[in-house]
Protein backbone atom coordinates (compact mmCIF):
# COMPACT_ATOMS: atom_id res chain seq x y z
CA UNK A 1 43.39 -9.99 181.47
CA UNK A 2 43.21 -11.69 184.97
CA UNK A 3 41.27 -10.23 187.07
CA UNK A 4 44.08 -9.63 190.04
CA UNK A 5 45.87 -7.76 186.96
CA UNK A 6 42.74 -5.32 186.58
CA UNK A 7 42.43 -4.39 190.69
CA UNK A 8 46.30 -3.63 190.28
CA UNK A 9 45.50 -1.01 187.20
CA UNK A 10 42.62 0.54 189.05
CA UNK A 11 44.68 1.16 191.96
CA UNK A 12 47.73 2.30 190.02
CA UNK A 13 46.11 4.39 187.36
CA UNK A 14 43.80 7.01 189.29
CA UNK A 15 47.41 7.36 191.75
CA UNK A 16 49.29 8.22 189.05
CA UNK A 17 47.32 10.16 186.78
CA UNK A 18 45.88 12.16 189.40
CA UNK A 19 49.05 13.13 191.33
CA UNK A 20 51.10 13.25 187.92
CA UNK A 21 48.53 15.38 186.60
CA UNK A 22 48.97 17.87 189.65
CA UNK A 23 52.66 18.23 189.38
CA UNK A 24 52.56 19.00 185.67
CA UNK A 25 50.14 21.79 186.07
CA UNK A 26 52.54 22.66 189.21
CA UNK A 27 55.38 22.54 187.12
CA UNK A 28 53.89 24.82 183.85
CA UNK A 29 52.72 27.32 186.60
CA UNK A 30 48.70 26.90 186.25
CA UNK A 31 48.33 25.88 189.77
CA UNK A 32 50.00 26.54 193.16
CA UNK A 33 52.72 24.65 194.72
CA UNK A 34 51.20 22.49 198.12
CA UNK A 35 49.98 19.26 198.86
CA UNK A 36 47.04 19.29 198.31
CA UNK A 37 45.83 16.36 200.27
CA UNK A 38 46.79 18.64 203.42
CA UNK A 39 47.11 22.12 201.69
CA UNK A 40 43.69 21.50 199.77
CA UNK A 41 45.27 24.79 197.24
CA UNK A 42 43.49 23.33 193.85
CA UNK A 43 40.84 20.86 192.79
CA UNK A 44 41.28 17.57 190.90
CA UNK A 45 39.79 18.98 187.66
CA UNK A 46 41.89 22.58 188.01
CA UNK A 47 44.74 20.63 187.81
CA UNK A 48 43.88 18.13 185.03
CA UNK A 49 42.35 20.77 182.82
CA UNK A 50 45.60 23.04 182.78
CA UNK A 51 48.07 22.88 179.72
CA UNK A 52 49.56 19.39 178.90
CA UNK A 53 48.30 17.79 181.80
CA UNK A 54 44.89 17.71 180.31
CA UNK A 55 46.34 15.23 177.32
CA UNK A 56 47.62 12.68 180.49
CA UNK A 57 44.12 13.27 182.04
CA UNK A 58 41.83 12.36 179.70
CA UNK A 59 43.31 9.60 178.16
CA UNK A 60 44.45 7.91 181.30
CA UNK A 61 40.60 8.15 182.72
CA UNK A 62 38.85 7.31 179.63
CA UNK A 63 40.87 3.91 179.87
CA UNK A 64 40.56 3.93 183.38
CA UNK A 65 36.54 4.33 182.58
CA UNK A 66 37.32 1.44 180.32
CA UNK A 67 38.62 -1.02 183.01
CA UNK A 68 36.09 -0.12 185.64
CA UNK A 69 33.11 -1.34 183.22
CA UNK A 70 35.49 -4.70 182.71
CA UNK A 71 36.20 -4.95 186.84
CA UNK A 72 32.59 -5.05 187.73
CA UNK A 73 31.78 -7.45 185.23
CA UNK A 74 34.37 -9.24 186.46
CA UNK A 75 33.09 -8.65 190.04
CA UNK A 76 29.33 -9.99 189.24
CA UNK A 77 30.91 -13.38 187.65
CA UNK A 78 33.17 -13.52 190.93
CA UNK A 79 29.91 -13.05 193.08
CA UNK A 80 28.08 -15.82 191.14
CA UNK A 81 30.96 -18.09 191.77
CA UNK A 82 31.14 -17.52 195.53
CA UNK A 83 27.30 -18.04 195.57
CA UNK A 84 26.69 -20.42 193.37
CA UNK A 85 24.37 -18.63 191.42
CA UNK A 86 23.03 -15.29 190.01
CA UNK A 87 22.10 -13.02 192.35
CA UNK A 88 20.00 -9.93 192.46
CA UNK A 89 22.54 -7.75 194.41
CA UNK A 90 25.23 -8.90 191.90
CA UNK A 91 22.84 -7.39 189.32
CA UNK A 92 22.58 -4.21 191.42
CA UNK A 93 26.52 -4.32 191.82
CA UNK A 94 26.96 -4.41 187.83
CA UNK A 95 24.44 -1.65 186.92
CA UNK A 96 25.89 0.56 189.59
CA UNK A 97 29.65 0.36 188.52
CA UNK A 98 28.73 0.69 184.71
CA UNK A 99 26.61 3.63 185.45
CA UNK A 100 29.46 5.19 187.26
CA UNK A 101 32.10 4.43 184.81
CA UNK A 102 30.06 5.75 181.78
CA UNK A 103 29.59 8.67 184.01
CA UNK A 104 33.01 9.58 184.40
CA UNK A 105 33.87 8.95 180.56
CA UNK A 106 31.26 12.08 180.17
CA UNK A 107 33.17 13.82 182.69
CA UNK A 108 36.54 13.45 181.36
CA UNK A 109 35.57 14.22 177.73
CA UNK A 110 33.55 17.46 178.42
CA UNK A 111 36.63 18.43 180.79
CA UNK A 112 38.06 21.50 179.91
CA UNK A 113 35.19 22.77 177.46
CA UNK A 114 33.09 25.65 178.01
CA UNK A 115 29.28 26.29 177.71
CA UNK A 116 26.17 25.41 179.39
CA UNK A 117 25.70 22.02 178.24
CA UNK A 118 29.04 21.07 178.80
CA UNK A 119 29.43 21.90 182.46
CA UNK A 120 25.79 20.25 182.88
CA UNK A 121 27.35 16.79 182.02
CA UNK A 122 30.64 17.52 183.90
CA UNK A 123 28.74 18.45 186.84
CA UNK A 124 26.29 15.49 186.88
CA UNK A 125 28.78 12.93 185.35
CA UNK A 126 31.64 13.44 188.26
CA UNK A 127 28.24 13.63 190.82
CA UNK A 128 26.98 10.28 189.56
CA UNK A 129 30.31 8.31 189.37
CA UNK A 130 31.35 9.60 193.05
CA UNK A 131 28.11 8.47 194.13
CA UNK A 132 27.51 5.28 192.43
CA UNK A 133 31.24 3.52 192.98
CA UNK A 134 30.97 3.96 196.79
CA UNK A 135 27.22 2.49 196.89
CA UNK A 136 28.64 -0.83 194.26
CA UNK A 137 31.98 -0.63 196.60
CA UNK A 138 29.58 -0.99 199.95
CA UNK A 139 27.31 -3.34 198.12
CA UNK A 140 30.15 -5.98 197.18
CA UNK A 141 31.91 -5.43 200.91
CA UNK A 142 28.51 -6.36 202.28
CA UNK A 143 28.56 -9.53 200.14
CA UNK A 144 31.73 -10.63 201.13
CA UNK A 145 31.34 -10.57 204.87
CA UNK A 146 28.27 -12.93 203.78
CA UNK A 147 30.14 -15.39 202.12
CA UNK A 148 32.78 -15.31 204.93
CA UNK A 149 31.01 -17.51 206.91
CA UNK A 150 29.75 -19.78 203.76
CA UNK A 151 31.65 -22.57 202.53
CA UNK A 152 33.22 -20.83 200.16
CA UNK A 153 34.50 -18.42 202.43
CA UNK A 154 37.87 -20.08 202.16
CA UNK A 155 38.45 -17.73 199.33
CA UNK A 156 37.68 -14.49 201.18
CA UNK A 157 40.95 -12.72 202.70
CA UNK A 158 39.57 -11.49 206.35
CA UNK A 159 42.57 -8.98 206.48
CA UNK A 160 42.21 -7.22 202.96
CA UNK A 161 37.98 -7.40 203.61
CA UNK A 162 39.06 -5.46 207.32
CA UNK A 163 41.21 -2.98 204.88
CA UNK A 164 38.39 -2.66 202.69
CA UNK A 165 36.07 -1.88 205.71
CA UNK A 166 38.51 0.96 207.36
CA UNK A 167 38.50 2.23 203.98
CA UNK A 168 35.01 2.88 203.24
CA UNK A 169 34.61 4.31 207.14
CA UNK A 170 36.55 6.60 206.32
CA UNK A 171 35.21 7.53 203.33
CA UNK A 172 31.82 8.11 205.39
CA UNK A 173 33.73 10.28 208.25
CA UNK A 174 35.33 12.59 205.49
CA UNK A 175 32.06 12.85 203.58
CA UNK A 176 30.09 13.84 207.60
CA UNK A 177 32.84 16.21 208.17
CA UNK A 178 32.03 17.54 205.06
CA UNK A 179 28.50 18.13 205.35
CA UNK A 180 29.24 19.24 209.14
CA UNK A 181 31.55 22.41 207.69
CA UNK A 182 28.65 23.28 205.07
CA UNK A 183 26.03 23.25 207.82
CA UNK A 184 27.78 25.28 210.09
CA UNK A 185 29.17 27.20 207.18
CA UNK A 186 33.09 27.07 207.86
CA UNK A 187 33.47 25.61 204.17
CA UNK A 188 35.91 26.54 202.41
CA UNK A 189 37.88 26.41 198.99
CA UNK A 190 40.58 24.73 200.55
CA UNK A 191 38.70 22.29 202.94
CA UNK A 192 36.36 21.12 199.80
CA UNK A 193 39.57 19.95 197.88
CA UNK A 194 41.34 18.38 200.53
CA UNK A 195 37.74 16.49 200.81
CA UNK A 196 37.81 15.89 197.04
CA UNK A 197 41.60 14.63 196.84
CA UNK A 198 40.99 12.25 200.06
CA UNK A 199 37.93 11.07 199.15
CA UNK A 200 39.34 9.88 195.83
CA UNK A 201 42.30 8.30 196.89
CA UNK A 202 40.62 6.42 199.62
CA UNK A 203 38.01 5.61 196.53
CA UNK A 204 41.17 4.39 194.78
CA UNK A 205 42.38 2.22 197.71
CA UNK A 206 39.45 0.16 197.85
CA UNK A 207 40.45 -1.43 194.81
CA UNK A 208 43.88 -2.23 196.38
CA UNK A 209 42.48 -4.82 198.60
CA UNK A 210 40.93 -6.42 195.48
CA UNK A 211 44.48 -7.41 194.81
CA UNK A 212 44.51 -9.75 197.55
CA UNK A 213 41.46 -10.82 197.39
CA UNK A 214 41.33 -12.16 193.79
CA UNK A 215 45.10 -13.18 193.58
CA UNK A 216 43.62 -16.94 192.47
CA UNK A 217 40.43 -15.90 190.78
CA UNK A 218 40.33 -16.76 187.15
CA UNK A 219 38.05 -16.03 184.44
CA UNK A 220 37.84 -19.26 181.67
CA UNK A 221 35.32 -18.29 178.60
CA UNK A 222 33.92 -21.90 177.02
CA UNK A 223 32.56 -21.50 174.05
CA UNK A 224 28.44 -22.66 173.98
C-alpha cells in the first residue's frame, strides 16, 4: 500500500466510523439526538457500544489499529530517508505509535463487556492511545520543521506542516480548557464529550496533512 494511500484511510476511517457509529445508535434509539461536537449529549464509546453499531465499531478500529502500527512504520522509514540515517527520535516515534495502536485494539475488543478486568483495560487502553498518538504526532511535527531547512527539505509541504501545527494547538487549548473546567469544577457530562469528540477529530485531522505531505513518498522492499 503507498503510503499517501494509508494517511487517506486514517483520516477517512476514524470520520466515518465514529460519526456513522453515532447516528446508528441515534437511529435504534440508545442515544439522544444532538451534535455532539457542540451538544456534547453522549460519549464516543456510549455510542459505539449500543446495538448494531458496536459490530461497525469494532471492526472498523481493530483495522484502523491495524493501519496505525503500518503508518508509523512507514513514518520511521520516511524519517530515515529525510535524514539520511536512523535516528533515535524515529525510534521514539515508532515505539510510541505501536504502543498506542496496540492500546486501542485492547480498547475496542473489551468494549462493551462488563467486569472489573475488562473496564481496567478499556480504561487504560483508550488513556494510553490518547496519550501516546499526540506525543508520536508532536514528535514527527518537530522533525519536520528540522528537516525544513535541510537539503532535503524540498520534500516537506510548509502549508500542510502549518495545518499540522494549528492542529495540534488546538489540541493543547481543548485539552487546558479541559483541565481549567475540572479545576474550577464547572465539568460537566456534556463539556467532557464535546472535549472527547473534538479532541478526536482534530487527532484524526493530523493525519490529513500526511496526505500532502507524502503524495511522492514510496516504499521499495529489495530483497537482501
Amino acid at each position: 500500500m503507498r503510503p499517501r494511500t494509508l494517511a487517506i484511510l486514517l483520516t477517512l476511517i476514524p470520520l466515518f466510523t465514529f460519526n456513522g457509529a453515532y447516528l446508528l445508535s441515534a437511529y435504534e434509539g440508545f442515544v439522544p439526538w444532538c451534535i455532539p461536537y457542540i451538544d456534547g449529549c453522549t460519549t464516543i464509546s456510549r455510542a459505539a457500544r449500543s446495538g448494531n453499531a458496536i459490530f461497525l465499531f469494532r471492526a472498523a478500529m481493530i483495522a484502523y489499529g491495524v493501519l496505525l502500527i503500518w503508518f508509523w512504520i512507514y513514518s520511521k522509514h520516511w524519517l530515515d530517508l529525510l535524514h539520511g540515517h536512523t535516528t533515535k527520535v524515529a525510534s521514539v516515534i515508532l515505539g510510541l505509535g505501536i504502543v498506542s495502536a496496540i492500546s486501542l485494539i485492547i480498547y475496542v475488543d473489551y468494549l462493551g463487556t462488563t467486569g472489573e478486568v475488562n473496564r481496567f483495560m478499556r480504561r487504560y487502553g483508550i488513556l494510553i492511545f490518547y496519550t501516546l498518538v499526540p506525543l508520536a504526532q508532536l514528535l514527527m511535527l518537530n522533525q519536520h520543521y528540522k528537516i525544513l531547512n535541510k537539503e532535503a527539505g524540498s520534500l516537506m509541504q510548509p502549508k500542510a506542516l502549518k495545518f499540522q501545527l494549528v492542529v495540534l494547538l488546538l489540541m493543547l487549548i481543548i485539552g487546558l480548557v479541559s483541565d481549567l473546567l475540572g479545576i474550577t469544577q464547572t465539568k460537566s457530562y456534556e463539556s467532557e464529550n464535546i472535549v472527547e469528540w473534538n479532541f478526536s477529530l482534530l487527532m484524526t485531522l493530523y493525519f490529513a496533512g500526511m496526505i500532502y505531505l507524502w503524495k511522492d513518498y514510496r516504499v521499495e522492499y529489495t530483497k537482501q
